[in-house]
PDB file of N, CA and C in Angstrom:
ATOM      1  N   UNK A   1     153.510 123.118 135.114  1.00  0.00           N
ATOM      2  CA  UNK A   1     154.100 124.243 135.798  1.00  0.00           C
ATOM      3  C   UNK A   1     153.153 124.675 136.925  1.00  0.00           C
ATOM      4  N   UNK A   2     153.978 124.989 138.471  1.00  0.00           N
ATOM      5  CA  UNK A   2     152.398 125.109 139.665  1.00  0.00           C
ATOM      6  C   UNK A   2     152.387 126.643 139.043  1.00  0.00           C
ATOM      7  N   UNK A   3     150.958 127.038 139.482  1.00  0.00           N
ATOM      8  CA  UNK A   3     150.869 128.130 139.633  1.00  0.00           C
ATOM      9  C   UNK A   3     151.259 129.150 140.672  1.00  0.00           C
ATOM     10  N   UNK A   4     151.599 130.396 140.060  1.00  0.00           N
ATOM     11  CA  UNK A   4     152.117 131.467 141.055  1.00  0.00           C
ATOM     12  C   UNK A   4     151.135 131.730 141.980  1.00  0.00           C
ATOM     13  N   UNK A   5     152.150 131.993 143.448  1.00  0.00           N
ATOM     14  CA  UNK A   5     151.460 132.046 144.865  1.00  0.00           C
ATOM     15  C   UNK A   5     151.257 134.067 144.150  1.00  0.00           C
ATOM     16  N   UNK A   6     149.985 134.215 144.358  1.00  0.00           N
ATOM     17  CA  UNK A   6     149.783 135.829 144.720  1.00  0.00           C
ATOM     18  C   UNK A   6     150.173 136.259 145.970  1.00  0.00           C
ATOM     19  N   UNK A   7     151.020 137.531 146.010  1.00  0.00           N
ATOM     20  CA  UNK A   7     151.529 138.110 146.957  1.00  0.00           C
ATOM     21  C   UNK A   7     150.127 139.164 147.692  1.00  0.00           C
ATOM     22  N   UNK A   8     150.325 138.924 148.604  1.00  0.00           N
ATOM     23  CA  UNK A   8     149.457 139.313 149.704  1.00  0.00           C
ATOM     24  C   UNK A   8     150.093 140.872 149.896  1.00  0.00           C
ATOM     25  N   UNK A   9     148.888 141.730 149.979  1.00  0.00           N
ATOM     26  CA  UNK A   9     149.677 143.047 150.714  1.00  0.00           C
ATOM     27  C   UNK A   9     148.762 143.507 151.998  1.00  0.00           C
ATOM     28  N   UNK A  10     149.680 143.258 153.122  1.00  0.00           N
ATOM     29  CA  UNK A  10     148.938 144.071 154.551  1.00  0.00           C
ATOM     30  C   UNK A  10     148.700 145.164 154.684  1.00  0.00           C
ATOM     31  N   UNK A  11     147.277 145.487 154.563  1.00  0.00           N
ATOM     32  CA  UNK A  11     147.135 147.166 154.958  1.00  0.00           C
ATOM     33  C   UNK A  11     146.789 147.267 157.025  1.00  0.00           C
ATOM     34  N   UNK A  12     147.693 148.203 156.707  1.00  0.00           N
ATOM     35  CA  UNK A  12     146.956 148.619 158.459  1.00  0.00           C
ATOM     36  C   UNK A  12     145.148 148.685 158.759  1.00  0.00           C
ATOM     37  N   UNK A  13     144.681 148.090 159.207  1.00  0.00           N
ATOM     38  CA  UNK A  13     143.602 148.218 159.827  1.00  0.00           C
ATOM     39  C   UNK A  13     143.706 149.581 160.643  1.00  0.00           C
ATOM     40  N   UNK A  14     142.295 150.333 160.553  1.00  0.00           N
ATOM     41  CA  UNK A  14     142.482 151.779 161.698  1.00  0.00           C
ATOM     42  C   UNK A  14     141.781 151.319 162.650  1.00  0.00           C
ATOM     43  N   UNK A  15     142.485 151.391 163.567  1.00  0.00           N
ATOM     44  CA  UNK A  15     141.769 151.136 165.073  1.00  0.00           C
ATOM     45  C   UNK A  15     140.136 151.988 165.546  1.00  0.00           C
ATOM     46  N   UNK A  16     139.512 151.333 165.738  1.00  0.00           N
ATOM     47  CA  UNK A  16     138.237 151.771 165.836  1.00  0.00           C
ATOM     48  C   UNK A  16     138.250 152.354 167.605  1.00  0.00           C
ATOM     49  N   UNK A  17     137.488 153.213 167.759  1.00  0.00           N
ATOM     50  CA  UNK A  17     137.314 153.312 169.459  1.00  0.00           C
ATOM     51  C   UNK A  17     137.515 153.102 170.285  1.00  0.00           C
ATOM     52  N   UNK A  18     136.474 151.705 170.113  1.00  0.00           N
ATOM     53  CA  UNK A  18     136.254 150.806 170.897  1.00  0.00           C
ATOM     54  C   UNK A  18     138.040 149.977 171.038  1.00  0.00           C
ATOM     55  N   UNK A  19     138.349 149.926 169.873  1.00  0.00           N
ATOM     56  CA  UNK A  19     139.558 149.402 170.067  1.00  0.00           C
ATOM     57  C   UNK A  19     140.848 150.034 170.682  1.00  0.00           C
ATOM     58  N   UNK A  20     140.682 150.984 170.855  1.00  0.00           N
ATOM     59  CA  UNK A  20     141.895 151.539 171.212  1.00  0.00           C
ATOM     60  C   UNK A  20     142.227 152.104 172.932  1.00  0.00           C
ATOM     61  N   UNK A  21     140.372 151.537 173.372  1.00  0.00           N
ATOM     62  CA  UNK A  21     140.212 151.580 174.357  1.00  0.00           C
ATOM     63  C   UNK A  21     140.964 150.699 175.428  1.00  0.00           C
ATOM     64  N   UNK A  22     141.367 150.972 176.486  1.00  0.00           N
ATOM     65  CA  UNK A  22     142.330 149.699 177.158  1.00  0.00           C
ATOM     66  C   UNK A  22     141.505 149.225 178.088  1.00  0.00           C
ATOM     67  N   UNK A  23     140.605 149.639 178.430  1.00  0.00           N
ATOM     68  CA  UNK A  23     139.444 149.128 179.474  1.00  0.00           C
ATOM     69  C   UNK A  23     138.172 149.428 178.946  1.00  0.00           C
ATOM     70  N   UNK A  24     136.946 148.424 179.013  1.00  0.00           N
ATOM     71  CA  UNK A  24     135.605 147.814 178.522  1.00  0.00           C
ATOM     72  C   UNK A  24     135.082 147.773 179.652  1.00  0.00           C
ATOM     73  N   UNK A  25     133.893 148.384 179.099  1.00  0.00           N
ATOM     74  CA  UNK A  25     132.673 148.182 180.179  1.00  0.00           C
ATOM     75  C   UNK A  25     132.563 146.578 180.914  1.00  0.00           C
ATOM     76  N   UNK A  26     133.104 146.185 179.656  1.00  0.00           N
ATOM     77  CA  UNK A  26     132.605 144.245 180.292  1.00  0.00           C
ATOM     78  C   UNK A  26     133.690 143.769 181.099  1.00  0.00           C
ATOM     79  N   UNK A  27     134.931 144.881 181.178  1.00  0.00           N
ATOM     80  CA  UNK A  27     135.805 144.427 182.065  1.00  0.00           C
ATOM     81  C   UNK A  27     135.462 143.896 183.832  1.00  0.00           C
ATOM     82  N   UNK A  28     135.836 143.009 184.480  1.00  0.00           N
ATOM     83  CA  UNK A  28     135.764 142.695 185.921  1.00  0.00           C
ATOM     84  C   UNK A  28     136.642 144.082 186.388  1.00  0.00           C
ATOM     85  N   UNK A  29     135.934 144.603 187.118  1.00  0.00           N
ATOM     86  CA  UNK A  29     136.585 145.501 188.275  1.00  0.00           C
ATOM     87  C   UNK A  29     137.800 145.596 189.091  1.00  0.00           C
ATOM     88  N   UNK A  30     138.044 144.126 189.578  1.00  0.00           N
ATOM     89  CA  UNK A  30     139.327 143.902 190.044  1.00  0.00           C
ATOM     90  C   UNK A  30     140.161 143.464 189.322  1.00  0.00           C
ATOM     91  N   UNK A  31     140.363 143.468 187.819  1.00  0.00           N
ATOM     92  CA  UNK A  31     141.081 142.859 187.110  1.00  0.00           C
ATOM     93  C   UNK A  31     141.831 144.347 186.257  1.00  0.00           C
ATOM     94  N   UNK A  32     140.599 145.260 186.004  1.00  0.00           N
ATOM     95  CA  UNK A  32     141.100 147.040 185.779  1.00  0.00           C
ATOM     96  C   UNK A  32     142.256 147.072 186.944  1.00  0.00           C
ATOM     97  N   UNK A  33     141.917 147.062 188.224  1.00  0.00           N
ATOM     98  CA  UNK A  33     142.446 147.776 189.161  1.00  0.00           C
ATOM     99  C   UNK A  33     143.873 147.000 188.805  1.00  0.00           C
ATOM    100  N   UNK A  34     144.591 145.641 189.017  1.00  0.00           N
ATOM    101  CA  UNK A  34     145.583 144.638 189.068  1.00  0.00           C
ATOM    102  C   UNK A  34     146.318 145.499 187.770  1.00  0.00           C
ATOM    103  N   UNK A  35     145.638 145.440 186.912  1.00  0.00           N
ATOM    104  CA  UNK A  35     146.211 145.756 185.245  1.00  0.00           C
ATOM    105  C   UNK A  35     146.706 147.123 185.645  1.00  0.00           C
ATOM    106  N   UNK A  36     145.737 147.861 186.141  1.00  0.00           N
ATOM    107  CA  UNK A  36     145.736 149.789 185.798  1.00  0.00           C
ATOM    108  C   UNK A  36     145.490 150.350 187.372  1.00  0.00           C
ATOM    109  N   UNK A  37     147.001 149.639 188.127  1.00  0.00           N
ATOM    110  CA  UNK A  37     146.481 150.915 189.574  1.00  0.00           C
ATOM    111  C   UNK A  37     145.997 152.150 189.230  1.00  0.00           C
ATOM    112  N   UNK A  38     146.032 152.700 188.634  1.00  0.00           N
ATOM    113  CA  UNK A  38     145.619 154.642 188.439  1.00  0.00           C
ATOM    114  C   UNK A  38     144.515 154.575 188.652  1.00  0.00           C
ATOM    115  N   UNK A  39     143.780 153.339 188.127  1.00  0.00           N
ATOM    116  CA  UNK A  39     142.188 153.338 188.099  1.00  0.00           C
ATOM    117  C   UNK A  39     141.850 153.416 189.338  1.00  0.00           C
ATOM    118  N   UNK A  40     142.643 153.406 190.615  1.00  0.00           N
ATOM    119  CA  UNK A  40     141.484 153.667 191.633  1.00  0.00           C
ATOM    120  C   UNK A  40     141.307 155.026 191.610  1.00  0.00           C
ATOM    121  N   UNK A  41     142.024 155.936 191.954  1.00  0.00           N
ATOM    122  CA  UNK A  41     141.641 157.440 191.967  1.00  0.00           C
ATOM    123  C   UNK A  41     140.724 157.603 190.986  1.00  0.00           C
ATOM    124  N   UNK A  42     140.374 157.048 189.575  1.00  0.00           N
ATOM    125  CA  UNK A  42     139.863 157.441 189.273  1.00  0.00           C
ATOM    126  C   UNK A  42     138.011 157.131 189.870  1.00  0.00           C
ATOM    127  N   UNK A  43     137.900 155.649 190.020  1.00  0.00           N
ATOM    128  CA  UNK A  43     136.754 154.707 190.753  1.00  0.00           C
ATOM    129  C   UNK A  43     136.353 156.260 192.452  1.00  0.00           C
ATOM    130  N   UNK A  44     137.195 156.028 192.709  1.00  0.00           N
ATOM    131  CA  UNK A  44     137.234 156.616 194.085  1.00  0.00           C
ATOM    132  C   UNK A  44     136.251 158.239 193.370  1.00  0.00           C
ATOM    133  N   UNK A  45     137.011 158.918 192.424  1.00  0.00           N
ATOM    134  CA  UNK A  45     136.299 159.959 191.939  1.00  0.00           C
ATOM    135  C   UNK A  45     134.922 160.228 191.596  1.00  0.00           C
ATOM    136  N   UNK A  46     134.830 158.932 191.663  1.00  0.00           N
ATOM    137  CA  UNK A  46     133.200 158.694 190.774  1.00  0.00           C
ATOM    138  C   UNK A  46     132.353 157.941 191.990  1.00  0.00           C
ATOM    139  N   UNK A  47     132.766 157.803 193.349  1.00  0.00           N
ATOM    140  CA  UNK A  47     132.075 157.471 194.334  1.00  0.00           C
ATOM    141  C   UNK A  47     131.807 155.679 194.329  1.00  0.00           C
ATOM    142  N   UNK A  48     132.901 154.511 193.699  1.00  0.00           N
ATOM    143  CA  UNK A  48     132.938 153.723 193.611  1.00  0.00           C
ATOM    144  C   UNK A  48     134.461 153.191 194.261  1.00  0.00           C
ATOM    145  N   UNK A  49     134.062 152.588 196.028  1.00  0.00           N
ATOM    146  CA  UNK A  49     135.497 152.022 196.962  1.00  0.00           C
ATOM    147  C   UNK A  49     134.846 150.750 196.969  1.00  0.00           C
ATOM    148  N   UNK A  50     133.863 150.110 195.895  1.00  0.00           N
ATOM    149  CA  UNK A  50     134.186 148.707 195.798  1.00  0.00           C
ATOM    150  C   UNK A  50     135.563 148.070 194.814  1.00  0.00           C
ATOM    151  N   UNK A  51     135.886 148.521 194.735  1.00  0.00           N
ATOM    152  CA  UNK A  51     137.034 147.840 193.834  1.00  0.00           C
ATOM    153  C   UNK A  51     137.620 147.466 194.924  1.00  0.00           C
ATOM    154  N   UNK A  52     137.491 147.121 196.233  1.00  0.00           N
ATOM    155  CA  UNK A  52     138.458 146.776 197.253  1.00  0.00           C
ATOM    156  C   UNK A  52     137.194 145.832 198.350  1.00  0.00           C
ATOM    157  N   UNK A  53     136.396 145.204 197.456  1.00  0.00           N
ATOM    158  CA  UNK A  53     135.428 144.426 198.039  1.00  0.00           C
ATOM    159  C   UNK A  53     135.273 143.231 197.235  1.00  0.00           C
ATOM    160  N   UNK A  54     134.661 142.091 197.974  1.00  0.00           N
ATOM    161  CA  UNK A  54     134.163 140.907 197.878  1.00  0.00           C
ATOM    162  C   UNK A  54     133.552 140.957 195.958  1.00  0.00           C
ATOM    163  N   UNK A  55     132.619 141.647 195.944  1.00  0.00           N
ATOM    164  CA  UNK A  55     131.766 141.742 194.893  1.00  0.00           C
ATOM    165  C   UNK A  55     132.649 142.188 193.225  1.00  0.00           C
ATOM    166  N   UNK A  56     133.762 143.143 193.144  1.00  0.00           N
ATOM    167  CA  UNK A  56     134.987 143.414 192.476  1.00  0.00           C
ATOM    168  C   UNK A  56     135.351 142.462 191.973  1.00  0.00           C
ATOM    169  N   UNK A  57     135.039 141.431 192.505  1.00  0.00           N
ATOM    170  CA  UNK A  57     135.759 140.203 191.841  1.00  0.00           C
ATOM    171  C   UNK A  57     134.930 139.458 190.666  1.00  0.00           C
ATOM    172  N   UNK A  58     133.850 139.592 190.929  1.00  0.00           N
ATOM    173  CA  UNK A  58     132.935 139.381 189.973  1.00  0.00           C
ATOM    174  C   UNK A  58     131.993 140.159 189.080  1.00  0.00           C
ATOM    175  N   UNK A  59     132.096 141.727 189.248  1.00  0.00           N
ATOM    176  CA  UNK A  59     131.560 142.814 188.959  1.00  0.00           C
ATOM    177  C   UNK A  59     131.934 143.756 187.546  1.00  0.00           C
ATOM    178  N   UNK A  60     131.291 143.619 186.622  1.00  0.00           N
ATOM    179  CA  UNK A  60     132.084 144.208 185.526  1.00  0.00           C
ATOM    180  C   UNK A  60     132.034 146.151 185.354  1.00  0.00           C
ATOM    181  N   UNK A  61     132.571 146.671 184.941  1.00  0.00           N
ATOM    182  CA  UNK A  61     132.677 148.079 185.350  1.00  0.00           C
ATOM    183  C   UNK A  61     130.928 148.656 185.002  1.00  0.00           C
ATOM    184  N   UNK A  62     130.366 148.196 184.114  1.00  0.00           N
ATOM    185  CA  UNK A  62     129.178 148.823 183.471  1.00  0.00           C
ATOM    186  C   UNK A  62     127.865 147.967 184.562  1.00  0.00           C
ATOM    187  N   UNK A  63     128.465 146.957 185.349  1.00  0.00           N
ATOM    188  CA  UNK A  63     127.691 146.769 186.301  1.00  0.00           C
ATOM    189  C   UNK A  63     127.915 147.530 187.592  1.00  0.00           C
ATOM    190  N   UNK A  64     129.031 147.614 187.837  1.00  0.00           N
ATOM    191  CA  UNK A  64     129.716 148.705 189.094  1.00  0.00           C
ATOM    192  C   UNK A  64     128.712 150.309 188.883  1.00  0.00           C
ATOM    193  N   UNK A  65     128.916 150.390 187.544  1.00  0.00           N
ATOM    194  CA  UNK A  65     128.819 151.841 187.780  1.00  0.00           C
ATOM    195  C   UNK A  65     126.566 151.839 187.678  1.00  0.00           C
ATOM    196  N   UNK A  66     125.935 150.989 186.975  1.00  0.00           N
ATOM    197  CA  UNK A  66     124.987 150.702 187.616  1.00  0.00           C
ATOM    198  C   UNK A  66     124.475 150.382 188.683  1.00  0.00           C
ATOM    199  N   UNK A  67     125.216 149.905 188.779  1.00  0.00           N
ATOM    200  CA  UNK A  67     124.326 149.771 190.945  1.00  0.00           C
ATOM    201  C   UNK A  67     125.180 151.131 191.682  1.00  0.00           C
ATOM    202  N   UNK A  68     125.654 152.124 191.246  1.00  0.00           N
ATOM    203  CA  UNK A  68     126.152 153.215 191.888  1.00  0.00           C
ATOM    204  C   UNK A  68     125.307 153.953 191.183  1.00  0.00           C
ATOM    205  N   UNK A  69     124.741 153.888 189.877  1.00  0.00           N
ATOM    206  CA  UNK A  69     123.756 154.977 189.370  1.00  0.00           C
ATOM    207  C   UNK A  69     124.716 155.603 188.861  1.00  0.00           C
ATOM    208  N   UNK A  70     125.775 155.304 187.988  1.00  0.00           N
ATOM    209  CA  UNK A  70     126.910 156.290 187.662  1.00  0.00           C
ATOM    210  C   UNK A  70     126.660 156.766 185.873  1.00  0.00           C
ATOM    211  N   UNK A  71     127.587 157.720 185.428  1.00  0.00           N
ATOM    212  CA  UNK A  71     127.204 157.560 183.862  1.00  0.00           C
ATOM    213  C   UNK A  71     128.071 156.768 183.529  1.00  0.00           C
ATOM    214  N   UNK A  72     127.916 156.002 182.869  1.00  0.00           N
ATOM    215  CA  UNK A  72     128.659 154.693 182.534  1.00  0.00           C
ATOM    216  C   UNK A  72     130.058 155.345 181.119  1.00  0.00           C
ATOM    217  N   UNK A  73     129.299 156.405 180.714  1.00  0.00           N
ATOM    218  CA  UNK A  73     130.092 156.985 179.330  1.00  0.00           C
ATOM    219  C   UNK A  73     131.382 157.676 180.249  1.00  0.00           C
ATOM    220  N   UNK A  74     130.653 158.385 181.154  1.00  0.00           N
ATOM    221  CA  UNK A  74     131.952 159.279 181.682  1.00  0.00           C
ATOM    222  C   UNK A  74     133.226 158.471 182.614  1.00  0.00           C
ATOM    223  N   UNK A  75     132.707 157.697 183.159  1.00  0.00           N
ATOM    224  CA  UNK A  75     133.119 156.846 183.916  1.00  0.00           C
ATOM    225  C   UNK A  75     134.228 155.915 183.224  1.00  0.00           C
ATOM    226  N   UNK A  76     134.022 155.443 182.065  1.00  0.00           N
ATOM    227  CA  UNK A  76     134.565 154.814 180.876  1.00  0.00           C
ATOM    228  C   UNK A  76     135.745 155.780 180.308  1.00  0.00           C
ATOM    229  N   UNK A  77     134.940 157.153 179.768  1.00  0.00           N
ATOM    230  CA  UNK A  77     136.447 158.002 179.061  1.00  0.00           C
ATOM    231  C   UNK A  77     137.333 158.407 180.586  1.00  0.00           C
ATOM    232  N   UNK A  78     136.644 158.208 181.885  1.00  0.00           N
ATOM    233  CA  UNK A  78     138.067 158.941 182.753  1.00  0.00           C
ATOM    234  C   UNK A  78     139.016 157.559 183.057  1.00  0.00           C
ATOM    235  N   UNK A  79     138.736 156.684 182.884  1.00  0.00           N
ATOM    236  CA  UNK A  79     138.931 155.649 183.374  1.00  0.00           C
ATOM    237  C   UNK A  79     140.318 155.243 181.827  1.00  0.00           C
ATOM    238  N   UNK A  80     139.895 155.257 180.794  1.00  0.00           N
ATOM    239  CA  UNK A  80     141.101 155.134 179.513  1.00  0.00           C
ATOM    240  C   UNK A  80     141.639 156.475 179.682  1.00  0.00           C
ATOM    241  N   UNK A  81     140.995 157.752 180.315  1.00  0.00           N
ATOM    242  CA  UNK A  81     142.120 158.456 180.058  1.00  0.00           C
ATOM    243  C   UNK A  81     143.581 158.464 181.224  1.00  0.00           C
ATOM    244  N   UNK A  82     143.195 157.943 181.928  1.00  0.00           N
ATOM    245  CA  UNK A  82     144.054 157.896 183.002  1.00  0.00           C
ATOM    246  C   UNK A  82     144.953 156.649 182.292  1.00  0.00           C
ATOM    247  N   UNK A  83     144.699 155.619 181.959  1.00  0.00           N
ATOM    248  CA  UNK A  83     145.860 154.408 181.570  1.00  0.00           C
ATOM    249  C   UNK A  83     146.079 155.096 180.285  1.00  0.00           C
ATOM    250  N   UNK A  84     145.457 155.846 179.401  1.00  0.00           N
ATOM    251  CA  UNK A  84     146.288 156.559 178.057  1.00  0.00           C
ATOM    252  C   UNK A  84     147.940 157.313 178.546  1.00  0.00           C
ATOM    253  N   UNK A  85     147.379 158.438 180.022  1.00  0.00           N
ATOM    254  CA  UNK A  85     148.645 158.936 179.789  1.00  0.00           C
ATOM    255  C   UNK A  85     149.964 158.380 180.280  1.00  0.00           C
ATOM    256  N   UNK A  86     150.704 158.856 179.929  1.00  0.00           N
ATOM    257  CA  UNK A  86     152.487 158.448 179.432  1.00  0.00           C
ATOM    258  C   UNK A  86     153.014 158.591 180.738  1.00  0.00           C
ATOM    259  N   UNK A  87     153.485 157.115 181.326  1.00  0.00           N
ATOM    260  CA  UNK A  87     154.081 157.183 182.684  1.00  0.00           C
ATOM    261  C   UNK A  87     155.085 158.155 183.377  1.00  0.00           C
TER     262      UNK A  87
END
């Protein structure tokens, strides 16, 4: 006689932070902007109009906002809060 398959039960995983975040520091710059137009006003707010340069293309946000001297934390929550809200 085979033995019985045990039934599996899926629990929801809780989304952690980091996860629920829609944009990462390690994100490329011009790839935020393509995904999340809103994000320029927000870039623009924080004294960052490379997102519309050569370097954007290869630049990840936590490098952007280092070579601007930016806070990388604040820069990060305005940046998900703008693609959080409801079109």
């Amino acid at each position: 006689m085979p033995a019985k398959k045990k039934k599996t039960v899926k629990t929801k995983k809780k989304a952690t932070k980091k996860e629920k975040q829609k944009i990462t520091k390690d994100m490329i710059i011009s790839e935020v902007v393509a995904k999340h137009p809103k994000t320029i006003e927000v870039f623009l707010e924080h004294g960052m109009g490379c997102f519309g340069c050569g370097i954007a293309q290869f630049e990840t946000v936590e490098q952007g906002a280092a070579a601007h001297g930016l806070d990388l934390k604040k820069l990060m929550d305005d940046l998900n809060k703008v693609v959080k809200k409801k079109k």
